[in-house]
PDB file of N, CA and C in Angstrom:
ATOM      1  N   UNK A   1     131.288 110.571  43.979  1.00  0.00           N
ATOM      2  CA  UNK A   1     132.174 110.966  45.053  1.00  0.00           C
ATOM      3  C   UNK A   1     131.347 111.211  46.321  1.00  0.00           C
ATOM      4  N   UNK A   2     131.980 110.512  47.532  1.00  0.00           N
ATOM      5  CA  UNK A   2     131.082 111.128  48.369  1.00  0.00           C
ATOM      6  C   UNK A   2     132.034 112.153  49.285  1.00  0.00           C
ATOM      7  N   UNK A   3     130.776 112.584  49.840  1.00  0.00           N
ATOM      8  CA  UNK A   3     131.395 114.272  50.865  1.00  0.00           C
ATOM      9  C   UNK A   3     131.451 113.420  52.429  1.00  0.00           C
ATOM     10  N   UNK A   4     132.636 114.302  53.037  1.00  0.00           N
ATOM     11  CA  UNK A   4     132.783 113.927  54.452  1.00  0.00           C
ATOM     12  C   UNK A   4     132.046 114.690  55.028  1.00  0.00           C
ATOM     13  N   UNK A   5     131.341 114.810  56.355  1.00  0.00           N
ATOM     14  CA  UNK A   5     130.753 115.475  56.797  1.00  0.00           C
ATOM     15  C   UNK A   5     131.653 116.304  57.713  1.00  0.00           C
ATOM     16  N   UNK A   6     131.699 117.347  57.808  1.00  0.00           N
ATOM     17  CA  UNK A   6     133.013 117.971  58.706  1.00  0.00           C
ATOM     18  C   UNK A   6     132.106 118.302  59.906  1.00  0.00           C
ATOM     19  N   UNK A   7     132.536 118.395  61.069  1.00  0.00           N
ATOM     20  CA  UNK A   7     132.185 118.603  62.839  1.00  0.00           C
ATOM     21  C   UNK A   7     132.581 120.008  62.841  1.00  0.00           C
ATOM     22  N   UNK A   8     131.676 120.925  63.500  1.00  0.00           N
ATOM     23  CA  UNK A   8     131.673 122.132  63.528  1.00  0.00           C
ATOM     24  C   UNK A   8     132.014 122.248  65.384  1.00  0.00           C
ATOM     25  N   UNK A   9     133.597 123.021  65.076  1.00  0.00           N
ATOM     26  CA  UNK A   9     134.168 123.458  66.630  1.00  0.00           C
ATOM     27  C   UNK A   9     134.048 124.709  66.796  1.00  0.00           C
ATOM     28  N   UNK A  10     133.639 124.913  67.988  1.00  0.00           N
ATOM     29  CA  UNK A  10     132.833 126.442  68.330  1.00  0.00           C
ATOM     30  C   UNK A  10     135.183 126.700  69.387  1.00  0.00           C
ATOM     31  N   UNK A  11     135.728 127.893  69.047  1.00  0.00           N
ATOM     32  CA  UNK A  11     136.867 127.517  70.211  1.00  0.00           C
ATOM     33  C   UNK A  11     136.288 129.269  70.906  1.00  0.00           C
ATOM     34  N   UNK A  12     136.484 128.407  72.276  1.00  0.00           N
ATOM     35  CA  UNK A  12     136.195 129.289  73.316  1.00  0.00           C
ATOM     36  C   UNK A  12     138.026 129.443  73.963  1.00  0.00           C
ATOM     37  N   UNK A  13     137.924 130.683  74.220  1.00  0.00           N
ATOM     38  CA  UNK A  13     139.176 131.386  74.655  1.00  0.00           C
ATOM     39  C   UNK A  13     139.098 131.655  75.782  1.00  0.00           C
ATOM     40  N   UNK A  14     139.971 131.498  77.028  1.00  0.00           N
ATOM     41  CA  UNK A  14     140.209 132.273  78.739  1.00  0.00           C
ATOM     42  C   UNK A  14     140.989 132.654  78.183  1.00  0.00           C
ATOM     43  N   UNK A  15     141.041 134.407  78.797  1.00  0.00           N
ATOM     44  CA  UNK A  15     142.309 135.013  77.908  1.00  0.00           C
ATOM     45  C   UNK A  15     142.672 135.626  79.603  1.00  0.00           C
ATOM     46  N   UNK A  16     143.468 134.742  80.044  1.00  0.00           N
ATOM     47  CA  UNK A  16     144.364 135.082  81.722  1.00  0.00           C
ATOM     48  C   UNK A  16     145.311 135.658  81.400  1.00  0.00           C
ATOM     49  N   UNK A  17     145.603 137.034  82.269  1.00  0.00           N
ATOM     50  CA  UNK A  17     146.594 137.791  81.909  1.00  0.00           C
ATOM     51  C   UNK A  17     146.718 139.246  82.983  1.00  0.00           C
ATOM     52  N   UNK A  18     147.689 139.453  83.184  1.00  0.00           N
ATOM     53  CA  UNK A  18     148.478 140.542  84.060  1.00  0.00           C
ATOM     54  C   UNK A  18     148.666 142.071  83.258  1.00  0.00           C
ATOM     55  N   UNK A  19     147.690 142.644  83.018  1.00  0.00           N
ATOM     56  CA  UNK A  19     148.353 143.568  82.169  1.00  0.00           C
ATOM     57  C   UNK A  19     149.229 144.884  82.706  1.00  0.00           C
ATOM     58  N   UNK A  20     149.280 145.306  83.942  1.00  0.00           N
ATOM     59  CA  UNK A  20     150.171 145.664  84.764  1.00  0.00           C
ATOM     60  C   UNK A  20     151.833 144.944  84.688  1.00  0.00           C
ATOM     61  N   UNK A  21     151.915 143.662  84.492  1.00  0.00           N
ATOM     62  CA  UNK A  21     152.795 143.396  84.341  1.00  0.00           C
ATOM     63  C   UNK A  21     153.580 143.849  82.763  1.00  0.00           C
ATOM     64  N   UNK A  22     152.787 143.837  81.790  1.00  0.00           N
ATOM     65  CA  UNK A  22     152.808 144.389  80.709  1.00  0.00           C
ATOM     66  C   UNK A  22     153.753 145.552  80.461  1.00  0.00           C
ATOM     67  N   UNK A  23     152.816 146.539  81.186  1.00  0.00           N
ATOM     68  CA  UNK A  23     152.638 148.103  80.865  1.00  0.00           C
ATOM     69  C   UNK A  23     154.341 148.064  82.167  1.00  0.00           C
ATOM     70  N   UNK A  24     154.137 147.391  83.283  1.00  0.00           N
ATOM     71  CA  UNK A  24     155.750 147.809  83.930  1.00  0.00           C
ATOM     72  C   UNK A  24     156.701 147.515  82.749  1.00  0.00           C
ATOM     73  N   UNK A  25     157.138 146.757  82.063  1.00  0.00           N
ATOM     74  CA  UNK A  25     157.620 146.398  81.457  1.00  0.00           C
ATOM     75  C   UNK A  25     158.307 146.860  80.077  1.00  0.00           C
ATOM     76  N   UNK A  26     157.398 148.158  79.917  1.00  0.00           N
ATOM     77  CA  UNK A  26     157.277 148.115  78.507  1.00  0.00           C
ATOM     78  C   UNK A  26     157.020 147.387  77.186  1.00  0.00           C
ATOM     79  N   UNK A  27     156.202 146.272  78.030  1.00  0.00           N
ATOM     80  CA  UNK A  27     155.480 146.054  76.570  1.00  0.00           C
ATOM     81  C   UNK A  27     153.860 146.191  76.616  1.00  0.00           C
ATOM     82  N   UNK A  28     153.981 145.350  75.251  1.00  0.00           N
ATOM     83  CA  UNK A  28     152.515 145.894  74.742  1.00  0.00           C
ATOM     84  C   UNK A  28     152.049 144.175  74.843  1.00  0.00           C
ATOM     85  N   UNK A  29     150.506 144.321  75.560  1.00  0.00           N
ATOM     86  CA  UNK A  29     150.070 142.933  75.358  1.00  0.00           C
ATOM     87  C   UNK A  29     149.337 142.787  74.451  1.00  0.00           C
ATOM     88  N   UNK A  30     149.153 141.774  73.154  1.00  0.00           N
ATOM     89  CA  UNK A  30     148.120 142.118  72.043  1.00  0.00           C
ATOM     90  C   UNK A  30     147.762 140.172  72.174  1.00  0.00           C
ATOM     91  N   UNK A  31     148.240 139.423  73.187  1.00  0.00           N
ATOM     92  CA  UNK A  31     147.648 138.230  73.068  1.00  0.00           C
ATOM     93  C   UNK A  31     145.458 137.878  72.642  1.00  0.00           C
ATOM     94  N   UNK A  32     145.290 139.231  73.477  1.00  0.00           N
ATOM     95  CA  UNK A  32     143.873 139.412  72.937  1.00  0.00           C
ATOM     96  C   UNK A  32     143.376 139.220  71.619  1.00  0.00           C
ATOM     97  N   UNK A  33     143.833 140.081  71.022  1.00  0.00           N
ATOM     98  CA  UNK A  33     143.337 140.187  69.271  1.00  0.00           C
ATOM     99  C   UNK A  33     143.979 138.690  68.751  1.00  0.00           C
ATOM    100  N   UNK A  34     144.483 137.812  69.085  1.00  0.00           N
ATOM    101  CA  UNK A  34     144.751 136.748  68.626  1.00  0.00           C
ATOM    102  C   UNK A  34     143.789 135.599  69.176  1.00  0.00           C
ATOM    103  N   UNK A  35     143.336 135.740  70.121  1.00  0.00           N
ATOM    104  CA  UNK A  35     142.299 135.125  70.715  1.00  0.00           C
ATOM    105  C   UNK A  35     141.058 135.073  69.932  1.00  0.00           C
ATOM    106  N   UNK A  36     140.635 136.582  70.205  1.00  0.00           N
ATOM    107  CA  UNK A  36     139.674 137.022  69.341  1.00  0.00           C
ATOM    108  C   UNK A  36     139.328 136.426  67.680  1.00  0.00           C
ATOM    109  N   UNK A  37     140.239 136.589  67.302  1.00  0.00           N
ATOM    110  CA  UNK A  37     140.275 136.222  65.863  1.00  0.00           C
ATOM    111  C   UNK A  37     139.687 134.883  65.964  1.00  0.00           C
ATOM    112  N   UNK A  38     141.026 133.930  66.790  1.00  0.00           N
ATOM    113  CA  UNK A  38     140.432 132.455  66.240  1.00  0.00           C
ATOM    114  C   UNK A  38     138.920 132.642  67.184  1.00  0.00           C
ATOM    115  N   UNK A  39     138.425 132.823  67.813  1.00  0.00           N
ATOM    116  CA  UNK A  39     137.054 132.351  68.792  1.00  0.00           C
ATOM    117  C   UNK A  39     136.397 133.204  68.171  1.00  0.00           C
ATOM    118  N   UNK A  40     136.075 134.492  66.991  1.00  0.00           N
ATOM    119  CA  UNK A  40     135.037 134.794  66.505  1.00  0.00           C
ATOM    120  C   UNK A  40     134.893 134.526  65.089  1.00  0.00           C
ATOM    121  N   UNK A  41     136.126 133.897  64.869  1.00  0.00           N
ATOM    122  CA  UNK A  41     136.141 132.819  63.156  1.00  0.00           C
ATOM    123  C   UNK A  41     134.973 131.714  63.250  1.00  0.00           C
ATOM    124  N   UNK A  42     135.130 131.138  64.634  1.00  0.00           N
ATOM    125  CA  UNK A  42     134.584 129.666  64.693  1.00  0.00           C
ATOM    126  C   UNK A  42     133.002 129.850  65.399  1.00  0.00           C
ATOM    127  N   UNK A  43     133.011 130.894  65.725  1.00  0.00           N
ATOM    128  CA  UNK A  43     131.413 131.302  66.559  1.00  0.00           C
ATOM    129  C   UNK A  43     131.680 131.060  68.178  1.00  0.00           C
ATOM    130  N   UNK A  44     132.729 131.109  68.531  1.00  0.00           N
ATOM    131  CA  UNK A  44     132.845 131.065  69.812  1.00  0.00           C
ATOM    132  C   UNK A  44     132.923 132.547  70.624  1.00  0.00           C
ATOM    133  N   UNK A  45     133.665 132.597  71.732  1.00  0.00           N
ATOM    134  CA  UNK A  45     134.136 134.018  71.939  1.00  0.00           C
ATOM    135  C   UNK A  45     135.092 133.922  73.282  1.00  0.00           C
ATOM    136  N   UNK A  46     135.793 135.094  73.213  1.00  0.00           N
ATOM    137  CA  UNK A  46     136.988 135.214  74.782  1.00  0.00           C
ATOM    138  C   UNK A  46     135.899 135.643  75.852  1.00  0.00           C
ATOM    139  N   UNK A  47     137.142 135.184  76.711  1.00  0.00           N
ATOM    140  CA  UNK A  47     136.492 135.443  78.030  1.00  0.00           C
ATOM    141  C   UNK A  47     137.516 135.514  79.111  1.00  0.00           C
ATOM    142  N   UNK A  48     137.961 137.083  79.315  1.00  0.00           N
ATOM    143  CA  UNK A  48     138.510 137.639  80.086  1.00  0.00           C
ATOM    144  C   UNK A  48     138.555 137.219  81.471  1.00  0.00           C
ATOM    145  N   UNK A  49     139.597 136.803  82.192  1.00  0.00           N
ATOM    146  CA  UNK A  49     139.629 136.475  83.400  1.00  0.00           C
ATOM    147  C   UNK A  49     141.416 137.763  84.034  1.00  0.00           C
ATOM    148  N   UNK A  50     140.807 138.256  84.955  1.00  0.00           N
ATOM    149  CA  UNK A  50     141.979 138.938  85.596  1.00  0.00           C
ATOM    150  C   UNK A  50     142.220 138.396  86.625  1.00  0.00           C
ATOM    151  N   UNK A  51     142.167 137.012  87.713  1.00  0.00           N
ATOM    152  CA  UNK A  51     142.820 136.475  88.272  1.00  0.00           C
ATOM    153  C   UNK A  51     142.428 134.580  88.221  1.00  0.00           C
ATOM    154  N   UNK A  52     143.585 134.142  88.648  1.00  0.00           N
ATOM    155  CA  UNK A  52     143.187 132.889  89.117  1.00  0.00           C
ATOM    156  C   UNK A  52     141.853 132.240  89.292  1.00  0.00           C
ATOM    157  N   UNK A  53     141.853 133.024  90.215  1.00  0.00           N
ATOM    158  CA  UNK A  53     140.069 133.148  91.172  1.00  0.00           C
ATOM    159  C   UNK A  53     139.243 132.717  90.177  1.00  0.00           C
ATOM    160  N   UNK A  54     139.318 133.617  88.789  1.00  0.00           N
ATOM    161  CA  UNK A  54     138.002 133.555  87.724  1.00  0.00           C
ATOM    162  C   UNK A  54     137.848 132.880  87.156  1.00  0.00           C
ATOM    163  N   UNK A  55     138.999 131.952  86.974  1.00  0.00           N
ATOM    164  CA  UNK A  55     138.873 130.613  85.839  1.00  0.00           C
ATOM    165  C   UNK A  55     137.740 130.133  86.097  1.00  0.00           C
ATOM    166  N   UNK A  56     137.702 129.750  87.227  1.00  0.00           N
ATOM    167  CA  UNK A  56     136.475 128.668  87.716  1.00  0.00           C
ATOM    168  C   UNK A  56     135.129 129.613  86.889  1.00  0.00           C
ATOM    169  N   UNK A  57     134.392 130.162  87.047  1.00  0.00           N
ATOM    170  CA  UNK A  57     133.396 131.066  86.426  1.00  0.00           C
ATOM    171  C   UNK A  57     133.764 131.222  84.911  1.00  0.00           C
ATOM    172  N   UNK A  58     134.804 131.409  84.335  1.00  0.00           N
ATOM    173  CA  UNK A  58     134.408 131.896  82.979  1.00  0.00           C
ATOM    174  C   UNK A  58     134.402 130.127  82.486  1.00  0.00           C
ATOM    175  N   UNK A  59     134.688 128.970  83.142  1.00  0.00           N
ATOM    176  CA  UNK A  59     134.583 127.711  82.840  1.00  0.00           C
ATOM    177  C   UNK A  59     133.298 127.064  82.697  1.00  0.00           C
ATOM    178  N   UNK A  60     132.575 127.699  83.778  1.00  0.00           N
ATOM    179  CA  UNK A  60     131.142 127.530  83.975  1.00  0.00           C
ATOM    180  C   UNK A  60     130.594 127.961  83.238  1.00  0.00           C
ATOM    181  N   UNK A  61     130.763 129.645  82.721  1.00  0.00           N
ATOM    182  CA  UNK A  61     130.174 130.253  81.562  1.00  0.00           C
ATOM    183  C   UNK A  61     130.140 129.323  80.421  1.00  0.00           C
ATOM    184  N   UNK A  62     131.344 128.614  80.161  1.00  0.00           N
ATOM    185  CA  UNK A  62     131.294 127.951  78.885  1.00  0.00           C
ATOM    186  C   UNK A  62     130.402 126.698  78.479  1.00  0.00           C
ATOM    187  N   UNK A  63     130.173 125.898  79.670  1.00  0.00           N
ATOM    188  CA  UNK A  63     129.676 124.620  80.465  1.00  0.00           C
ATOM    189  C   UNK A  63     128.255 125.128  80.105  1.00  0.00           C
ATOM    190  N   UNK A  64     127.856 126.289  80.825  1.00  0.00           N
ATOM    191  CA  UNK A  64     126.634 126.570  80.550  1.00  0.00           C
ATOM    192  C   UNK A  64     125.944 127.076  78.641  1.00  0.00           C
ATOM    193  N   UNK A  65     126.703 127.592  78.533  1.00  0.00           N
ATOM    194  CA  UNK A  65     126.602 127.781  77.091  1.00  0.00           C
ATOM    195  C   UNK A  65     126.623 126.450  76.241  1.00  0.00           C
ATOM    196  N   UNK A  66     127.162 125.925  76.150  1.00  0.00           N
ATOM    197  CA  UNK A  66     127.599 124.696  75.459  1.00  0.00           C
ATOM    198  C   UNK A  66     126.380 123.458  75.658  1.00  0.00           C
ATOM    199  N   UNK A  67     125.869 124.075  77.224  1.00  0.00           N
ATOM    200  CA  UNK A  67     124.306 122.857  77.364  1.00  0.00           C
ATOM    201  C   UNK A  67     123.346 123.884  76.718  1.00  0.00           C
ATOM    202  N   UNK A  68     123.544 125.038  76.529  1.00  0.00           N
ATOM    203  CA  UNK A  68     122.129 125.578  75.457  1.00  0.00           C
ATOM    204  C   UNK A  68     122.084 125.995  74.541  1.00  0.00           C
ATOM    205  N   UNK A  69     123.225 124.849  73.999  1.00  0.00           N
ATOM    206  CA  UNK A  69     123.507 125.481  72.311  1.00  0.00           C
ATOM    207  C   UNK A  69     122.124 124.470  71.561  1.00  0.00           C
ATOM    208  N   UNK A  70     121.493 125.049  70.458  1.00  0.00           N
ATOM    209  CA  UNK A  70     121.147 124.119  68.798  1.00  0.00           C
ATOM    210  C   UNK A  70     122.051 124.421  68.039  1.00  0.00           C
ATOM    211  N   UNK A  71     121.906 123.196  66.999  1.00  0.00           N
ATOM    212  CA  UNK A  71     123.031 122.529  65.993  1.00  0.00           C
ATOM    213  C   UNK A  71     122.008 123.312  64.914  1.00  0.00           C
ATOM    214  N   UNK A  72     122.624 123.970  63.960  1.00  0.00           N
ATOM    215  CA  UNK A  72     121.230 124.150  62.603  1.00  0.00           C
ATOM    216  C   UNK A  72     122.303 123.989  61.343  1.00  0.00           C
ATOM    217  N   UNK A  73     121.499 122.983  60.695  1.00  0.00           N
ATOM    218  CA  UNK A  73     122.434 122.760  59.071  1.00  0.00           C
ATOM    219  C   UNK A  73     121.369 123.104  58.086  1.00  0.00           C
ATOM    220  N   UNK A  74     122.796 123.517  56.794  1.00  0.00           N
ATOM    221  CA  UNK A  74     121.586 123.712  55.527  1.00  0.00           C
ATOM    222  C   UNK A  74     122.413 123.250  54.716  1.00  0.00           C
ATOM    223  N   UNK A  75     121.512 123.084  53.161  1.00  0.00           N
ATOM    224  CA  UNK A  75     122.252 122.667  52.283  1.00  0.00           C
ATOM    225  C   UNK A  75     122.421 123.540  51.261  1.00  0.00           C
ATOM    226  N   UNK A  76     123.593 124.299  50.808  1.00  0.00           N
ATOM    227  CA  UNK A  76     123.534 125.470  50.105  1.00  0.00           C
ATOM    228  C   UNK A  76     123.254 125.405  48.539  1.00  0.00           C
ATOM    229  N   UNK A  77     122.771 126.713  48.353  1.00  0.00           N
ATOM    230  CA  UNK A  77     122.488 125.972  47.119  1.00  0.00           C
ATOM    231  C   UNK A  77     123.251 126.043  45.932  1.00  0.00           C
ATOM    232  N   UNK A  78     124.637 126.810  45.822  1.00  0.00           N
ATOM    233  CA  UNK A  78     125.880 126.463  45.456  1.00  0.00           C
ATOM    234  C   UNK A  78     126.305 125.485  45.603  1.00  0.00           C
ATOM    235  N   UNK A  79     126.505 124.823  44.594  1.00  0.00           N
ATOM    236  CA  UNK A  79     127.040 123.653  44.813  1.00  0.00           C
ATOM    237  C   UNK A  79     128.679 122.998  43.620  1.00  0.00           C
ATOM    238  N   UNK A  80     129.052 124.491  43.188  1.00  0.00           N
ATOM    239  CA  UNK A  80     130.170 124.392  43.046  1.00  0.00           C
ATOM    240  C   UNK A  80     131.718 123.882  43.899  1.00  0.00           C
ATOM    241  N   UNK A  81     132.138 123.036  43.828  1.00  0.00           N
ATOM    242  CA  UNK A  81     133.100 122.481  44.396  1.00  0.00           C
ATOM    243  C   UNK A  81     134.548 123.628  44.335  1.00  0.00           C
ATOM    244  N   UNK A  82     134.317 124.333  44.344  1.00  0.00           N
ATOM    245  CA  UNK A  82     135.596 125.324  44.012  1.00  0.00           C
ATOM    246  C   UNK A  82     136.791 126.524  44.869  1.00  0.00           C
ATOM    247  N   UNK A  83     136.647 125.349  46.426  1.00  0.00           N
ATOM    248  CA  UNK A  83     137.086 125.915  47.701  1.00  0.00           C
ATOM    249  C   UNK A  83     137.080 127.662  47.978  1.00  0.00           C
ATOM    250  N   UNK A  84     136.041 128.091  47.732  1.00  0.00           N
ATOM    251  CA  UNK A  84     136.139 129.316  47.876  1.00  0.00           C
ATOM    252  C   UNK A  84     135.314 129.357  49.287  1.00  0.00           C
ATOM    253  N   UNK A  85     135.810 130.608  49.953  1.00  0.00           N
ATOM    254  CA  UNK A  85     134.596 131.186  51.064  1.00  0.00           C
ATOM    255  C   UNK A  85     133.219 131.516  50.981  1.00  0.00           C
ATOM    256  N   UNK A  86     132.613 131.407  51.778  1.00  0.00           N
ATOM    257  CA  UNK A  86     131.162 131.601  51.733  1.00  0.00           C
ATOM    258  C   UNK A  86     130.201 132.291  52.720  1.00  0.00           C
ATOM    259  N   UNK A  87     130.324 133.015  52.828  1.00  0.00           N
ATOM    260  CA  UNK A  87     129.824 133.751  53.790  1.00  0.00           C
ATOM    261  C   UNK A  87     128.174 133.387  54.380  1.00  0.00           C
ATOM    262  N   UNK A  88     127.986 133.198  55.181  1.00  0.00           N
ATOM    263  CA  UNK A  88     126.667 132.617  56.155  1.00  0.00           C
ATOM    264  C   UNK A  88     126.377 133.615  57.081  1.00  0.00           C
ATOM    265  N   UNK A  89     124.792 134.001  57.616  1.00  0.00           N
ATOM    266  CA  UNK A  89     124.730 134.933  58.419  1.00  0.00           C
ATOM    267  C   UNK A  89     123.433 134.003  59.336  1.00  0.00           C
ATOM    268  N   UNK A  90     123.130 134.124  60.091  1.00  0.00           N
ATOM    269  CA  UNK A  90     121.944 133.386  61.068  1.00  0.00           C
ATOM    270  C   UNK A  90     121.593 134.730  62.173  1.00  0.00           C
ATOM    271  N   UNK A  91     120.266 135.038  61.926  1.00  0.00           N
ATOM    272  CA  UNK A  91     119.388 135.872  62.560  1.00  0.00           C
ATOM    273  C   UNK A  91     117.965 135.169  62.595  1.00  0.00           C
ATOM    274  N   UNK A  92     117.294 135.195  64.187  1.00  0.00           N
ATOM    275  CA  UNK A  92     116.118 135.262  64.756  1.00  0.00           C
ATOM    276  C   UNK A  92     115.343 136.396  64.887  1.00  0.00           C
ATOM    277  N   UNK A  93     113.969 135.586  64.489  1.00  0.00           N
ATOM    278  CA  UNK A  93     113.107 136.728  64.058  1.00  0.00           C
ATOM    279  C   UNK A  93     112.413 137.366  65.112  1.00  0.00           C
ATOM    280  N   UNK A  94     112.681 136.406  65.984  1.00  0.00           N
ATOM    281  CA  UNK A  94     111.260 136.714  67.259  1.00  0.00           C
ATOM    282  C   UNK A  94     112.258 136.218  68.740  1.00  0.00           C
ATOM    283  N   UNK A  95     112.471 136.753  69.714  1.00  0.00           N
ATOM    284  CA  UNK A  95     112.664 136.269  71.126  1.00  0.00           C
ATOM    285  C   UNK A  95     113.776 137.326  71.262  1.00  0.00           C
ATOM    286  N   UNK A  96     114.598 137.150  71.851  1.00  0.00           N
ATOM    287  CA  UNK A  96     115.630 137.313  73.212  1.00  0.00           C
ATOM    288  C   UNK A  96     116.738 136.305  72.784  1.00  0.00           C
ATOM    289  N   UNK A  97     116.272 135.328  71.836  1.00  0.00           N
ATOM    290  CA  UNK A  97     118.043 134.603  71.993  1.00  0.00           C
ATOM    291  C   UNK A  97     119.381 135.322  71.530  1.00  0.00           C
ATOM    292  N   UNK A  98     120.437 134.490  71.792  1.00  0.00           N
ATOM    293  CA  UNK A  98     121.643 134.991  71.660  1.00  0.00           C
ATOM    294  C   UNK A  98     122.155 134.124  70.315  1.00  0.00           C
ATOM    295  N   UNK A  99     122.738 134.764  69.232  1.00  0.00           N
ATOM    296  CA  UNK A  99     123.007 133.561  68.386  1.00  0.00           C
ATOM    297  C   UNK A  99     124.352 133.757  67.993  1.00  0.00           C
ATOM    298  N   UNK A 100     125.491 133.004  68.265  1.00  0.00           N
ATOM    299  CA  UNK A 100     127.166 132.608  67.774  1.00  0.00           C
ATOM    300  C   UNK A 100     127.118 132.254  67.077  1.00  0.00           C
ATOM    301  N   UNK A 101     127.601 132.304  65.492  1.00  0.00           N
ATOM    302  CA  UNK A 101     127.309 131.626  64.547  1.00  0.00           C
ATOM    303  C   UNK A 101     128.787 131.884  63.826  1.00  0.00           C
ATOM    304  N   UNK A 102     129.479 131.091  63.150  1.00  0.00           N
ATOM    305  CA  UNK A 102     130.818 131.397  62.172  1.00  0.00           C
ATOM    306  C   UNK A 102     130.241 132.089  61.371  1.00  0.00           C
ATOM    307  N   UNK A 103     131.086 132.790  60.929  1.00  0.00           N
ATOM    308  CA  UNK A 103     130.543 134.143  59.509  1.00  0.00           C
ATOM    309  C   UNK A 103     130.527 133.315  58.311  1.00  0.00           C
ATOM    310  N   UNK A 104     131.041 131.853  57.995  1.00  0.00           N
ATOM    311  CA  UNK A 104     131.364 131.496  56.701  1.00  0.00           C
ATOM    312  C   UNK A 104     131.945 129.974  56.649  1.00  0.00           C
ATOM    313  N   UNK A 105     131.744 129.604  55.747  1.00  0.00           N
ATOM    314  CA  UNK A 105     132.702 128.455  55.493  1.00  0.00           C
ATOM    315  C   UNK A 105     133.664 128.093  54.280  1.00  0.00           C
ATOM    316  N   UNK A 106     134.194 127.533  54.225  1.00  0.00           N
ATOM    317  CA  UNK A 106     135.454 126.598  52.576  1.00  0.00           C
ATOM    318  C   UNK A 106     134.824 126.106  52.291  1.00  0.00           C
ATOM    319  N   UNK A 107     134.024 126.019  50.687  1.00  0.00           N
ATOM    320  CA  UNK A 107     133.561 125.198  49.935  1.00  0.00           C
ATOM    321  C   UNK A 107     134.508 123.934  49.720  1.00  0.00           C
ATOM    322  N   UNK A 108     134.492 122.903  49.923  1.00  0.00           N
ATOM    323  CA  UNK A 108     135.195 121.699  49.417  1.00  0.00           C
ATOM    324  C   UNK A 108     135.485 121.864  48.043  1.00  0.00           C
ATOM    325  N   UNK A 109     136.610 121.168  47.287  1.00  0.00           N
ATOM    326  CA  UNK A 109     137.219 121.185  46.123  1.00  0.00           C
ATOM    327  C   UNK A 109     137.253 120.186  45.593  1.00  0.00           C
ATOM    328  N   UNK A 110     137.058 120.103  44.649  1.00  0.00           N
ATOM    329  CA  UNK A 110     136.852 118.849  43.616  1.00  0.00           C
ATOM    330  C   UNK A 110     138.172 117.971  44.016  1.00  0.00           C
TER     331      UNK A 110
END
């Protein structure tokens, strides 16, 4: 059998939003924590913009990030086919970098 290789998507979130408009209103804005979730599942992250104005910048933020990412693969050494989760952690030993990494992946299934 052979394995597909799956493409690893980092999703980056602009999370644009009025929260004044919210709070007049009586409601509650929780579009955040939904953001959050999917963009720190995948190793990405939100990025708060409170007007128009900011798109442009938190776009750039991403632009820039995205030219100084590395790719790092391994081959685990589980090699049970039995779609379970798997938890992955990536830490540097030495520098200043910043590292996004997904917490885990789906083992493929027979």
């Amino acid at each position: 059998m052979r394995r597909r290789k799956k493409r690893t998507s980092f999703i980056y979130s602009v999370d644009i939003h009025d929260r004044a408009f919210y709070s007049r209103g009586g409601m509650e804005y929780s579009g955040d924590s939904v953001l959050r979730k999917l963009s720190d599942a995948t190793g990405g992250r939100v990025i708060q913009v409170n007007s128009g104005k900011g798109t442009s910048e938190a776009f750039q933020q991403i632009a820039n990030e995205l030219r100084t990412q590395y790719l790092l693969g391994y081959t685990p050494s589980n090699n049970k086919l039995d779609g379970t989760f798997r938890k992955i952690e990536v830490k540097v030993r030495t520098g200043n970098a910043k590292v996004d990494a997904r917490r885990g992946y789906y083992a493929p299934e027979s």
